[in-house]
N, C-alpha and C. Protein backbone atom coordinates (compact mmCIF):
# COMPACT_ATOMS: atom_id res chain seq x y z
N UNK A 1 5.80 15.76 -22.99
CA UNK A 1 4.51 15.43 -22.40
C UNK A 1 4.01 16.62 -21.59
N UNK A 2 2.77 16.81 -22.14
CA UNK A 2 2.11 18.38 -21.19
C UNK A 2 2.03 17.89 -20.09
N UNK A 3 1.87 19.16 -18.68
CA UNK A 3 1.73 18.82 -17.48
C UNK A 3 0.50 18.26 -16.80
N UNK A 4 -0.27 18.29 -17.82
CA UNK A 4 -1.93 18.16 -17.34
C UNK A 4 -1.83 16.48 -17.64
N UNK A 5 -1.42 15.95 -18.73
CA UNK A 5 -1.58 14.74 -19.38
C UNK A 5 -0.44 13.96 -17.90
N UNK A 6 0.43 14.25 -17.75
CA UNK A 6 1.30 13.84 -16.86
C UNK A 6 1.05 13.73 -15.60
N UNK A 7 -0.07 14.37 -15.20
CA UNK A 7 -1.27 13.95 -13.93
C UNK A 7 -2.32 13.08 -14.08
N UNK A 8 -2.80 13.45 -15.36
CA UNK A 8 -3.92 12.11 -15.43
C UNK A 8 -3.47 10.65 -15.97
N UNK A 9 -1.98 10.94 -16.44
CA UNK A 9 -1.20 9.42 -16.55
C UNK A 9 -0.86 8.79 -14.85
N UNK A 10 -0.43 9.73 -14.25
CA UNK A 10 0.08 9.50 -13.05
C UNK A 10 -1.22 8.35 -12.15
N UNK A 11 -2.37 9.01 -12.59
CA UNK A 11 -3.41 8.12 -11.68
C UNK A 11 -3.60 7.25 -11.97
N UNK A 12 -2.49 6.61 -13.04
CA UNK A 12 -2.59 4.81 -12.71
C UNK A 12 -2.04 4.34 -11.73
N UNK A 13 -1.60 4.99 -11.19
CA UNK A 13 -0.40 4.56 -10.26
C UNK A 13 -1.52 4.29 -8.90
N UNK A 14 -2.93 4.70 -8.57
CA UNK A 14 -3.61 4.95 -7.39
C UNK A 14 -4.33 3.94 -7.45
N UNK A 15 -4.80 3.16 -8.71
CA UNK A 15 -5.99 2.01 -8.12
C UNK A 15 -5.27 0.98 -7.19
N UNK A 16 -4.67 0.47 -8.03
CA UNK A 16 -3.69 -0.77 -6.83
C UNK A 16 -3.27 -0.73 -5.60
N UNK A 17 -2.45 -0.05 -5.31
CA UNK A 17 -2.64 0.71 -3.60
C UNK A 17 -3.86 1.03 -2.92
N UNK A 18 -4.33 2.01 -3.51
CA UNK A 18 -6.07 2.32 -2.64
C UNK A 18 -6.48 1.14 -2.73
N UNK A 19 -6.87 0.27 -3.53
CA UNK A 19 -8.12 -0.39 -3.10
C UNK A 19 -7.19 -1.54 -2.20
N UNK A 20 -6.10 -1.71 -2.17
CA UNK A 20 -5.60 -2.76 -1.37
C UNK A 20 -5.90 -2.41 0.09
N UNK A 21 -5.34 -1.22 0.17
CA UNK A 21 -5.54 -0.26 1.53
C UNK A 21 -6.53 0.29 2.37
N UNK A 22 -7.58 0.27 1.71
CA UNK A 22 -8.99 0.34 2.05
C UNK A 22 -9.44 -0.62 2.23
N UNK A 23 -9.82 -1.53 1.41
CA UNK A 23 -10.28 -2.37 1.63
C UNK A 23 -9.77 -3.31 3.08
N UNK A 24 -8.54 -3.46 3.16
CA UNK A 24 -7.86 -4.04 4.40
C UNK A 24 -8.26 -3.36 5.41
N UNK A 25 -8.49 -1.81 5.41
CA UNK A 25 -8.63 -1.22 6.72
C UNK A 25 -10.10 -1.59 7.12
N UNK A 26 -11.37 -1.90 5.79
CA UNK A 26 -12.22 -2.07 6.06
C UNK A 26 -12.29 -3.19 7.39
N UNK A 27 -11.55 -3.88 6.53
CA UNK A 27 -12.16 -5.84 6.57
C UNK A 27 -11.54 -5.74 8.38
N UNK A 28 -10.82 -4.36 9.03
CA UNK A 28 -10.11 -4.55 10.44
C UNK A 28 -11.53 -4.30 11.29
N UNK A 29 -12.62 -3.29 10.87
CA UNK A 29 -13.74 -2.43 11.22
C UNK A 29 -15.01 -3.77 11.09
N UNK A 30 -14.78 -5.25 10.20
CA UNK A 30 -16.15 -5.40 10.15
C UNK A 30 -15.98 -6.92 10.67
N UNK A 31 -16.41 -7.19 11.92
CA UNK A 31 -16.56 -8.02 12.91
C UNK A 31 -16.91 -9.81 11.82
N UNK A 32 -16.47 -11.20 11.75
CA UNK A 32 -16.58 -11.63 10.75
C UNK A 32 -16.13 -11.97 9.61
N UNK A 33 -15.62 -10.91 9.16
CA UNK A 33 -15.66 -10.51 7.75
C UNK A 33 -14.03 -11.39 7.60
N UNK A 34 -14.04 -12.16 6.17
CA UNK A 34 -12.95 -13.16 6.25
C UNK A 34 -12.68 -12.34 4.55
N UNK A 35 -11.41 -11.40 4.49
CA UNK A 35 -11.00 -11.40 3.38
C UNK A 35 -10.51 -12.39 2.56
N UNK A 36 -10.07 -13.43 3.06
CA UNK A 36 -10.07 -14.95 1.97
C UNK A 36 -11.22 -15.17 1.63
N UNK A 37 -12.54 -15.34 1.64
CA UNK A 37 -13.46 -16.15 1.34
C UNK A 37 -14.58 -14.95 1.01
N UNK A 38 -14.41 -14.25 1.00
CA UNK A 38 -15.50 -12.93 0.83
C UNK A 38 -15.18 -11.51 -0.13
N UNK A 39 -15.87 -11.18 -0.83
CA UNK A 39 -15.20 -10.26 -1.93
C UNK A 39 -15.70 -8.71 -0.75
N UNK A 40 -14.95 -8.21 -1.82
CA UNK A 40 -14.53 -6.73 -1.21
C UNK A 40 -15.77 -6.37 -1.27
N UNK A 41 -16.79 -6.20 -2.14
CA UNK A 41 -17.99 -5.65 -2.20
C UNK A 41 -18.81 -5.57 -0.67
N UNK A 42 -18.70 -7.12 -0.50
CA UNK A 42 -19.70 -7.52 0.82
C UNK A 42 -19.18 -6.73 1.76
N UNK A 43 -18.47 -5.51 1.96
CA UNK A 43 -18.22 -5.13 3.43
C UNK A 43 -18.71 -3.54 3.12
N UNK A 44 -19.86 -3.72 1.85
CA UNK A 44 -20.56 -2.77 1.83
C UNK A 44 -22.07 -2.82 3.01
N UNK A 45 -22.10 -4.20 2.98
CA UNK A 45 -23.52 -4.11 4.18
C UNK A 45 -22.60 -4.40 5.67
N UNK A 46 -21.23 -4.33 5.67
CA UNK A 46 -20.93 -4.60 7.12
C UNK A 46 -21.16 -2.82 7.55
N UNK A 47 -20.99 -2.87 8.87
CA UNK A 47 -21.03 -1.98 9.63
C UNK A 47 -20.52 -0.44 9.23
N UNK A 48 -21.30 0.80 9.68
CA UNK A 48 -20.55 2.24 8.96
C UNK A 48 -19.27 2.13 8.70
N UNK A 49 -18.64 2.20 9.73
CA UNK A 49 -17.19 2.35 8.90
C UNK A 49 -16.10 1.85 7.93
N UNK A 50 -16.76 0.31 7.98
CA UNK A 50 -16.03 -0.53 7.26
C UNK A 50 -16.86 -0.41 5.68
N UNK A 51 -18.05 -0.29 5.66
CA UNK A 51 -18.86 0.01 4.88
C UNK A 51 -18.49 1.67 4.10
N UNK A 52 -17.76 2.16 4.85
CA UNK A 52 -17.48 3.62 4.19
C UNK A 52 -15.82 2.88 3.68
N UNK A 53 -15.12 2.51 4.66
CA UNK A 53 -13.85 2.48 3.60
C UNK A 53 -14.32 1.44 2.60
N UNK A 54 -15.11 0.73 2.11
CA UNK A 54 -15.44 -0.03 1.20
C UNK A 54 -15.89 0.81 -0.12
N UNK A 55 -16.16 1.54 0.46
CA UNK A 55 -16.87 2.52 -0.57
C UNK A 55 -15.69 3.51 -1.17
N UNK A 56 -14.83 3.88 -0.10
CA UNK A 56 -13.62 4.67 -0.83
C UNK A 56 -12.95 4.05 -1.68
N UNK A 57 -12.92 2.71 -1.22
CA UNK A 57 -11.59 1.93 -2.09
C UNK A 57 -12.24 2.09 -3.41
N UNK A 58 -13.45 1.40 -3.45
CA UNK A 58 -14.10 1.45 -5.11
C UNK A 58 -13.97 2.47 -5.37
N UNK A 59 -14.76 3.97 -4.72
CA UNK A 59 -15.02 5.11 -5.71
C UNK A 59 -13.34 5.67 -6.06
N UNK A 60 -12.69 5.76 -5.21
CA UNK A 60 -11.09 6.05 -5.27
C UNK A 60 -10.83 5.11 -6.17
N UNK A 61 -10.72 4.10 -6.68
CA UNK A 61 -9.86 3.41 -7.80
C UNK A 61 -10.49 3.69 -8.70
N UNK A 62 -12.00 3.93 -9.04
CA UNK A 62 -12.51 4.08 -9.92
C UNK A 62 -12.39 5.76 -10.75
N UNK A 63 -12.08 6.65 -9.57
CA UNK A 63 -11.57 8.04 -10.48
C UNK A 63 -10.24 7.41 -10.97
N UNK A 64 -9.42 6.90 -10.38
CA UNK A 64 -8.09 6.50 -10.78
C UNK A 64 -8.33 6.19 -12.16
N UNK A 65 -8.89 5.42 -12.40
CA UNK A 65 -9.25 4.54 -13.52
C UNK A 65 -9.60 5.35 -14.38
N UNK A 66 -10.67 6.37 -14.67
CA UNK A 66 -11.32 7.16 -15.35
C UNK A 66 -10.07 8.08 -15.51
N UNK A 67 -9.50 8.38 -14.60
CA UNK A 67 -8.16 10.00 -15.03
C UNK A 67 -7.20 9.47 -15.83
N UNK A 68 -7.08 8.07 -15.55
CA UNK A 68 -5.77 7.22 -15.77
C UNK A 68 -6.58 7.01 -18.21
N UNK A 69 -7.61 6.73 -18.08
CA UNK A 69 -7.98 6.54 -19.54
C UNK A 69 -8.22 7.85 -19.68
N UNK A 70 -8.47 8.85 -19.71
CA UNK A 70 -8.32 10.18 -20.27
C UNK A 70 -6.80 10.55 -20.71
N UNK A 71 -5.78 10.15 -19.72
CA UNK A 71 -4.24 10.07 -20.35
C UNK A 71 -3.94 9.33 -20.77
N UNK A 72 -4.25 8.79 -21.16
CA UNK A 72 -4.32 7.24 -22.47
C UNK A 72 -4.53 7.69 -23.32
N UNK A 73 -5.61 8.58 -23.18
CA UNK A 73 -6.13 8.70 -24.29
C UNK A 73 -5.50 10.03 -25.39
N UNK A 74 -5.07 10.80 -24.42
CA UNK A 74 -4.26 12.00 -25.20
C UNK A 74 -2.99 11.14 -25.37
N UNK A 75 -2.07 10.25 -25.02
CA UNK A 75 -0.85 9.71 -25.02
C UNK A 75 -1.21 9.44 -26.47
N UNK A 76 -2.25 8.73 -26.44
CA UNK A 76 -2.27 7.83 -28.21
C UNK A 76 -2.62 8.65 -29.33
N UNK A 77 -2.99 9.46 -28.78
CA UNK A 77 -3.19 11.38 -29.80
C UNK A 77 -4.18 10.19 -30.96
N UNK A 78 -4.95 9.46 -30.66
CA UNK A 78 -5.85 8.82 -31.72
C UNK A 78 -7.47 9.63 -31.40
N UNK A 79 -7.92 9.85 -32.38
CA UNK A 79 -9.40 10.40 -32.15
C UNK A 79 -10.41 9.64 -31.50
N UNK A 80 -10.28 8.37 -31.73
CA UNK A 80 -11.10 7.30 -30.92
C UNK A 80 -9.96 6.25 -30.37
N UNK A 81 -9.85 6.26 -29.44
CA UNK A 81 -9.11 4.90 -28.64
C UNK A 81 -9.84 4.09 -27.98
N UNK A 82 -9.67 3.07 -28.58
CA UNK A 82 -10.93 2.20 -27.84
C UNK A 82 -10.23 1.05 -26.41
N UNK A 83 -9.11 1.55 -26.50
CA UNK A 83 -8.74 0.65 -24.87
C UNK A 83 -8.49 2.23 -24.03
N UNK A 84 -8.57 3.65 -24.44
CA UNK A 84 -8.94 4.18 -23.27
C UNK A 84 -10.29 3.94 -22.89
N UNK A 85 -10.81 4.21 -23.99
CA UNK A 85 -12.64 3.79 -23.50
C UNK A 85 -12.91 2.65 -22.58
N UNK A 86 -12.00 1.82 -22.84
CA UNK A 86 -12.53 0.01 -21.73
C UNK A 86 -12.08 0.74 -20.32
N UNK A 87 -10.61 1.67 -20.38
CA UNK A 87 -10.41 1.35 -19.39
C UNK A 87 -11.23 2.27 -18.36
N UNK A 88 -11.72 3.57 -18.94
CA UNK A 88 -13.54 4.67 -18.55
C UNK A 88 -14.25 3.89 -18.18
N UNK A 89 -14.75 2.78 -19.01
CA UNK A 89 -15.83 2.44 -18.32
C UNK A 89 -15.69 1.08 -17.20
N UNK A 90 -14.73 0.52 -17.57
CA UNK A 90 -14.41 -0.06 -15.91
C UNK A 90 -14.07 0.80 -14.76
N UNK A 91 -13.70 1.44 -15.33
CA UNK A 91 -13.73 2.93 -13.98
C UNK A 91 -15.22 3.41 -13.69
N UNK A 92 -15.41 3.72 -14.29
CA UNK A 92 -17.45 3.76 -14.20
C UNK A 92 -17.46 2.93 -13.34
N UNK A 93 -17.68 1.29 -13.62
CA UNK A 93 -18.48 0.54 -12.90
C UNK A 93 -17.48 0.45 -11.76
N UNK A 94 -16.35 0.58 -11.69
CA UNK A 94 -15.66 0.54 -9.81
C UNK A 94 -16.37 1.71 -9.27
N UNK A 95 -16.75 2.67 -9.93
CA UNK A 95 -17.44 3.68 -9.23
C UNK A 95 -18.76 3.52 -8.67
N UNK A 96 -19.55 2.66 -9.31
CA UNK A 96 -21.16 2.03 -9.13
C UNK A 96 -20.75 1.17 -8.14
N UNK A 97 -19.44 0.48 -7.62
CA UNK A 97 -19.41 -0.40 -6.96
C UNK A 97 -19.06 0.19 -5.64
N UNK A 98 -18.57 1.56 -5.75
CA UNK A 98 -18.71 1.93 -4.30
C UNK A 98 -19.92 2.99 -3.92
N UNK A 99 -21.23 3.25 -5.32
CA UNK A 99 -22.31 3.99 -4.51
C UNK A 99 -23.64 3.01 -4.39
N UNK A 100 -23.52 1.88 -5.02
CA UNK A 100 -24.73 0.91 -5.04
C UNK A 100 -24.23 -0.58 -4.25
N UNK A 101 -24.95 -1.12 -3.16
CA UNK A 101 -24.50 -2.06 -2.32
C UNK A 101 -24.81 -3.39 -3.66
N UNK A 102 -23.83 -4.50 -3.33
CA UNK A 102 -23.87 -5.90 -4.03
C UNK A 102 -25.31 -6.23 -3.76
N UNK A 103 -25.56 -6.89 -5.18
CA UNK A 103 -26.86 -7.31 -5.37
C UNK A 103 -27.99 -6.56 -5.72
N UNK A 104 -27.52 -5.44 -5.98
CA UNK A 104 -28.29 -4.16 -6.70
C UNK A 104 -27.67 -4.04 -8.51
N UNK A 105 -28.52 -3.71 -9.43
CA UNK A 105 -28.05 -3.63 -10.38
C UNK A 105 -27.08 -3.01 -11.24
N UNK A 106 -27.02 -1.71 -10.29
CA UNK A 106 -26.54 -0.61 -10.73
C UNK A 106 -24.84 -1.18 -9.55
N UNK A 107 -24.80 -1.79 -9.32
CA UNK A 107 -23.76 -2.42 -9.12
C UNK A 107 -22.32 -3.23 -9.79
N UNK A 108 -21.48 -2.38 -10.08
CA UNK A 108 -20.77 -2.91 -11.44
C UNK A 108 -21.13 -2.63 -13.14
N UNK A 109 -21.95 -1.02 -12.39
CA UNK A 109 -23.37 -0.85 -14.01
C UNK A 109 -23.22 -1.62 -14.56
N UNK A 110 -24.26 -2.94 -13.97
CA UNK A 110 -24.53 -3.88 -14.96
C UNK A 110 -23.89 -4.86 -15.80
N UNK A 111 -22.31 -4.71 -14.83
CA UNK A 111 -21.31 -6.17 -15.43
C UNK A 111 -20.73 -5.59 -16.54
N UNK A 112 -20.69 -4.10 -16.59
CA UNK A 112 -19.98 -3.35 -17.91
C UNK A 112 -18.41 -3.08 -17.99
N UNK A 113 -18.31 -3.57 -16.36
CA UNK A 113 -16.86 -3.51 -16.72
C UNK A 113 -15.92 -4.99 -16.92
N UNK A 114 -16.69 -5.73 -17.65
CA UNK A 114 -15.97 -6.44 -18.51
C UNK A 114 -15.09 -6.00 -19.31
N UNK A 115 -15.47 -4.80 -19.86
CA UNK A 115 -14.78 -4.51 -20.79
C UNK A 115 -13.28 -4.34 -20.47
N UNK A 116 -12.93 -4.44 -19.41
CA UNK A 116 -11.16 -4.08 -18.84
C UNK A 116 -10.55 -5.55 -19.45
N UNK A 117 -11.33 -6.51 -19.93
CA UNK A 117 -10.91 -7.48 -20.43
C UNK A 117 -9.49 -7.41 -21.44
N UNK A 118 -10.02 -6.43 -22.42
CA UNK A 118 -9.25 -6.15 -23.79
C UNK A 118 -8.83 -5.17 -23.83
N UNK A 119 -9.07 -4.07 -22.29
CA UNK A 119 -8.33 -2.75 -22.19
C UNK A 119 -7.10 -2.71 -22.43
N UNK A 120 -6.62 -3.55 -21.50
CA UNK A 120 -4.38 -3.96 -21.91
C UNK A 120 -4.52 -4.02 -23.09
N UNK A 121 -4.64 -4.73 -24.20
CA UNK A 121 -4.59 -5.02 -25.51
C UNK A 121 -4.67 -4.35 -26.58
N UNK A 122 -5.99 -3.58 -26.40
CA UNK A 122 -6.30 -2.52 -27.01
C UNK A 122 -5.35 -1.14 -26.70
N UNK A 123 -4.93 -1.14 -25.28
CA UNK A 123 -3.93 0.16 -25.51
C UNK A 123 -2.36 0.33 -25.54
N UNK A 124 -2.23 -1.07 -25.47
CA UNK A 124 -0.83 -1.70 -25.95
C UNK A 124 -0.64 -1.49 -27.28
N UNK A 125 -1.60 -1.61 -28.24
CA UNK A 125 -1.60 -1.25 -29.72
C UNK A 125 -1.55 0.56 -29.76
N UNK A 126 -2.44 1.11 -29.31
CA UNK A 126 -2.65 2.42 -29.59
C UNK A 126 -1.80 3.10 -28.33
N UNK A 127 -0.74 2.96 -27.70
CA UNK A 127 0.39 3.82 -27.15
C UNK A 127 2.00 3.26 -28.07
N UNK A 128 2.12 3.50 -28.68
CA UNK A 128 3.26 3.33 -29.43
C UNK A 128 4.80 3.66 -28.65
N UNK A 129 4.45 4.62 -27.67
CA UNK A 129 5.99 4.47 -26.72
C UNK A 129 5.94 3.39 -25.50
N UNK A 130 4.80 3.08 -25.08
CA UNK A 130 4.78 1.94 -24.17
C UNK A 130 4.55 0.44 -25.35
N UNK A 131 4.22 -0.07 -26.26
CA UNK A 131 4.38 -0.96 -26.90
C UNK A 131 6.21 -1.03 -27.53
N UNK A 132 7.19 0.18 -27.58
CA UNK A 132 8.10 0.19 -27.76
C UNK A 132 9.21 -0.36 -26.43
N UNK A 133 8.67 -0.57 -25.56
CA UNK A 133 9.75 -1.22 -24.50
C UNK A 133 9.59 -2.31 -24.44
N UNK A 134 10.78 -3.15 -24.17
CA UNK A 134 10.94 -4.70 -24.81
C UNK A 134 10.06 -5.29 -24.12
N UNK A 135 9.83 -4.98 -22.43
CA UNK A 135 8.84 -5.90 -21.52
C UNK A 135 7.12 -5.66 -21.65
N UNK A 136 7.11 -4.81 -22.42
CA UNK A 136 5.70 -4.21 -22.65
C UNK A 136 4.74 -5.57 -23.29
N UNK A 137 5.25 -5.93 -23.98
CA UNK A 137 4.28 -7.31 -24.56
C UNK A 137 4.26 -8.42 -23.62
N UNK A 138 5.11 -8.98 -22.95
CA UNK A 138 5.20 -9.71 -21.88
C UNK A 138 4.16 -9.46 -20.72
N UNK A 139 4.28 -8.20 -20.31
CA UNK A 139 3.45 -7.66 -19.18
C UNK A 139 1.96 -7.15 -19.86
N UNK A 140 1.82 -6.75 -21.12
CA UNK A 140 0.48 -7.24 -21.67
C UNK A 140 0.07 -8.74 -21.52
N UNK A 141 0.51 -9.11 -21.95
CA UNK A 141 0.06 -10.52 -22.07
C UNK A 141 -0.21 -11.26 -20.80
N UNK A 142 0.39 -11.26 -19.68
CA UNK A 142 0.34 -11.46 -18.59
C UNK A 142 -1.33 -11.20 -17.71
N UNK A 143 -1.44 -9.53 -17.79
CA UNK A 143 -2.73 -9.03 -17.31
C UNK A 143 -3.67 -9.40 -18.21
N UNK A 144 -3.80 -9.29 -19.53
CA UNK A 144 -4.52 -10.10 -20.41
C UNK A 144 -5.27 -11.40 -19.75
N UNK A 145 -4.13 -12.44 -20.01
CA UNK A 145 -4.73 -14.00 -19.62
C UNK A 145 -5.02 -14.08 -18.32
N UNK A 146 -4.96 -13.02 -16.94
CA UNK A 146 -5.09 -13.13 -15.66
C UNK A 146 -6.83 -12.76 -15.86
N UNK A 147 -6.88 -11.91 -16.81
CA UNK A 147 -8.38 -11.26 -17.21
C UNK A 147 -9.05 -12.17 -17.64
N UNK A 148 -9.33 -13.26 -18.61
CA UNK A 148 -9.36 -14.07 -18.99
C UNK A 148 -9.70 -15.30 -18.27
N UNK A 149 -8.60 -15.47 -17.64
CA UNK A 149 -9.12 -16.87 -16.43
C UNK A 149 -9.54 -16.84 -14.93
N UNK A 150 -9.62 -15.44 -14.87
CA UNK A 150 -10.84 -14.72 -13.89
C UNK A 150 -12.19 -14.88 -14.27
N UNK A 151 -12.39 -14.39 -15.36
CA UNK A 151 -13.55 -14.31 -15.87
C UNK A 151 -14.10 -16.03 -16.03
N UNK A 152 -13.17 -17.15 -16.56
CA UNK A 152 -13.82 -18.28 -16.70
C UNK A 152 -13.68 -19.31 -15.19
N UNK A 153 -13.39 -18.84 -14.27
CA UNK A 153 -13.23 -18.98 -12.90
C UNK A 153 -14.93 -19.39 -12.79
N UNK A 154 -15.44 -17.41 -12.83
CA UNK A 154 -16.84 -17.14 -12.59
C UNK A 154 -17.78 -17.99 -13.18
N UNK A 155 -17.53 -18.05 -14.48
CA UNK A 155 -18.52 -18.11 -15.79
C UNK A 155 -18.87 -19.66 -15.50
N UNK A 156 -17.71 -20.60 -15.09
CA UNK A 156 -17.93 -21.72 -14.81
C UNK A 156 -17.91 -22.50 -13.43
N UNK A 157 -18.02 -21.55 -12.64
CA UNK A 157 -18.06 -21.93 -11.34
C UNK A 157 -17.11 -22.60 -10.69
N UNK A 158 -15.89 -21.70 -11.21
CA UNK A 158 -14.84 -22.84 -10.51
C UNK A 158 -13.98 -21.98 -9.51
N UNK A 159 -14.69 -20.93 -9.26
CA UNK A 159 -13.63 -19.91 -8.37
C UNK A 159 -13.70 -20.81 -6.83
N UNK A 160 -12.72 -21.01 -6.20
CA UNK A 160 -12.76 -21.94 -5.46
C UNK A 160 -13.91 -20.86 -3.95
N UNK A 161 -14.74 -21.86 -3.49
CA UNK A 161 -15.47 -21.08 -2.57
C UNK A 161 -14.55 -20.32 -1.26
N UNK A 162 -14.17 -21.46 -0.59
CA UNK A 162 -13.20 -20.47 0.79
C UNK A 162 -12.51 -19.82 0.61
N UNK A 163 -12.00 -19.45 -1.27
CA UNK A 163 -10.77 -18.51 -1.36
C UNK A 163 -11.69 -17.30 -2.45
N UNK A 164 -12.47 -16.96 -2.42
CA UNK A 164 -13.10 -15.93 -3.64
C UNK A 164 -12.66 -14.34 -3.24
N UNK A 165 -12.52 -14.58 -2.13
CA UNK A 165 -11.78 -12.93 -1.89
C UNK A 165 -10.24 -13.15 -2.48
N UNK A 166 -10.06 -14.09 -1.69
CA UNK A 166 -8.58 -14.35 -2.06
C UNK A 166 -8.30 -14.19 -3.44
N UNK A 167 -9.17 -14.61 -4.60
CA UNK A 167 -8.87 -14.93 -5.92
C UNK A 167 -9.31 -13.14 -6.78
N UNK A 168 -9.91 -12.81 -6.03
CA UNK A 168 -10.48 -11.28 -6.43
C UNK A 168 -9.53 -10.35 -5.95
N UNK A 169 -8.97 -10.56 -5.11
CA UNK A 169 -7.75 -9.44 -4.66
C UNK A 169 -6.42 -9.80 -5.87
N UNK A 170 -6.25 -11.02 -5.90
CA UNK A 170 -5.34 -11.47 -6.79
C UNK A 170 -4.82 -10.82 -8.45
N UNK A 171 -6.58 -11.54 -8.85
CA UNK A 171 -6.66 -10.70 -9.99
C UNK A 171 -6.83 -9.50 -9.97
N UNK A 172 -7.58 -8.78 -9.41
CA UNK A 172 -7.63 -7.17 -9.65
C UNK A 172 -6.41 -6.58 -9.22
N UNK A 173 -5.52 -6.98 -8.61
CA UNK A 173 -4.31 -6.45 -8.80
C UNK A 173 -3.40 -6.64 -9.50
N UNK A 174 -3.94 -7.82 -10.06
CA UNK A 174 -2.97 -8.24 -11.68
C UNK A 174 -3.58 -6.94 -12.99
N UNK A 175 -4.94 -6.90 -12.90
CA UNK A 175 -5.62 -6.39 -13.50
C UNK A 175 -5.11 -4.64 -13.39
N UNK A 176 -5.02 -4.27 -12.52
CA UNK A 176 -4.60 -2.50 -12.02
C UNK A 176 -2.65 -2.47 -11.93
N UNK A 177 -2.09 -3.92 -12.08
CA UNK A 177 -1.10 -3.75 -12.67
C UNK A 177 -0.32 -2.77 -13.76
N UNK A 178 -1.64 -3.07 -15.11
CA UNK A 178 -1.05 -2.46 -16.02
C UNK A 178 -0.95 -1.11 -16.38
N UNK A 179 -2.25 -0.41 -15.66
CA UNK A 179 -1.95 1.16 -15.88
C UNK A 179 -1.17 1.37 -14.49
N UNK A 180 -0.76 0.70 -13.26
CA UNK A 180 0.77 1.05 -12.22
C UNK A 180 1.86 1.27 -13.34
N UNK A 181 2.19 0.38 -14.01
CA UNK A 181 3.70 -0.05 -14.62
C UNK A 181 3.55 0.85 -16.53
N UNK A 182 2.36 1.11 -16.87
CA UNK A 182 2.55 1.94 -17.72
C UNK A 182 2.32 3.41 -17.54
N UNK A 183 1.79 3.26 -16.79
CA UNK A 183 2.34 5.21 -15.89
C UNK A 183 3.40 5.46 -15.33
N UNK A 184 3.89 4.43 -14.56
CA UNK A 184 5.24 4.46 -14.26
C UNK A 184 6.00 4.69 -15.08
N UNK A 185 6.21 3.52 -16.66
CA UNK A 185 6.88 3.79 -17.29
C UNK A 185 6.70 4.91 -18.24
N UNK A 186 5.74 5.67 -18.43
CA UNK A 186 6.13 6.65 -19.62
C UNK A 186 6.07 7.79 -18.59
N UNK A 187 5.68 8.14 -17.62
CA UNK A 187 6.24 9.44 -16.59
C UNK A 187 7.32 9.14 -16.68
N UNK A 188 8.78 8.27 -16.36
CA UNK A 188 9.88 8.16 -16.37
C UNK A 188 10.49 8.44 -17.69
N UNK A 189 10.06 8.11 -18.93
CA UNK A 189 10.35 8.60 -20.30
C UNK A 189 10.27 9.85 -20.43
N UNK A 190 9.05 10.36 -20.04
CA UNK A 190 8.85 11.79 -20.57
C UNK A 190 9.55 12.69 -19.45
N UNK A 191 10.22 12.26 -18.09
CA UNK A 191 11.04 12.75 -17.90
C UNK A 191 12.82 12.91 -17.87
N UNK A 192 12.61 11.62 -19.05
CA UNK A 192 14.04 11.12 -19.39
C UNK A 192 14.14 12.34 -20.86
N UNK A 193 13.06 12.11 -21.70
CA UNK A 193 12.95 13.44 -22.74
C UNK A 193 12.88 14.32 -22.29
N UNK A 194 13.05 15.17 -21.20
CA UNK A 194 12.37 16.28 -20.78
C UNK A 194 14.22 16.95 -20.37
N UNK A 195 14.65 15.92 -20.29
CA UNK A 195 16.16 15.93 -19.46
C UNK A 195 17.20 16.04 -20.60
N UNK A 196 17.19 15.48 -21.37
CA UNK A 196 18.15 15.50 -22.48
C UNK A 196 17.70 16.76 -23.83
N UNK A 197 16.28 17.43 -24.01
CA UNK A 197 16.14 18.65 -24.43
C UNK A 197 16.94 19.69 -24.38
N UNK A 198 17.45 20.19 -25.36
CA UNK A 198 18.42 21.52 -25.11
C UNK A 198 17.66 22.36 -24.49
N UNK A 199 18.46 23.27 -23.84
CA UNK A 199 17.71 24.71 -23.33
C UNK A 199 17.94 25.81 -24.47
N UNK A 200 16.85 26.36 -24.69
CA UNK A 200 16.43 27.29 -25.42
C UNK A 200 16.55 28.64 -25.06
């Protein structure tokens, strides 16, 4: 594994932490503000500072996201990969979500990052050394259906009201699970190959 690809795999490892971490430091800065019952977005109109770490957490997970599908995308050495692409442009829209306040359009560009829906799925097929470890389908499948019954939470109005932060921290860290544990795991491969190579 080249050294360049082995950095932009590595930044899966940053959405899940940052935005946990930010966001918490926000929610200490904004007087009110009930991380159970309130999504991360809203502490874009609380006060400067909490309003700025609100903004890091998104734009910070969202390069994560974008560096993290560029090494996806060389991993799968495919000319078109279409679960690095989902997982770009949900990185996109975490990025819209920390320069455009909730309730603006350009907020989530426009609900485009749905597409992280079928990102696991799609690059569970097209990485052939991470679909080769026995827990890899398990832990697809997992972030998959968490994607899934997030989405019909919304769609049908059943995300429970006093807990919607609560249920959004939940999933999106089920969701930023899978590029943690598949960067994890193929940095550890490619330095398990890297180790057993003869010297030349």
């Amino acid at each position: 594994m080249l050294r360049r690809n082995r950095l932009l795999l590595s930044a899966g490892l940053v959405p899940l932490p940052w935005f946990l971490f930010w966001t918490s430091v926000a929610a200490l800065f904004a007087p009110g503000y009930n991380p159970l019952a309130q999504h991360a977005s809203e502490l874009l109109h609380a006060p400067t500072l909490a309003s700025i770490c609100g903004r890091i957490a998104a734009i910070g997970s969202g390069m994560g996201f974008v560096a993290f599908s560029i090494g996806v995308w060389r991993e799968s050495g495919r000319r078109i990969a279409v679960g690095a692409i989902c997982w770009m442009i949900f990185g996109i829209s975490m990025l819209t979500n920390g320069l455009w306040p909730m309730g603006h359009p350009m907020h989530g560009f426009y609900t485009i990052g749905i597409a992280n829906i079928i990102a696991p799925a799609m690059s569970h097929i097209e990485l052939s050394a991470w679909s080769a470890n026995r827990r890899a389908y398990a832990v697809t499948a997992v972030v998959s259906i968490g994607g899934i019954v997030y989405l019909w939470l919304n769609v049908v109005g059943a995300d429970p009201e006093g807990f919607r932060g609560l249920t959004q921290r939940l999933f999106s860290s089920i969701n930023s699970l899978w590029p943690f544990l598949v960067a994890l795991y193929l940095l550890r491969r490619g330095s398990s190959v890297l180790k057993v190579q003869p010297a030349h």
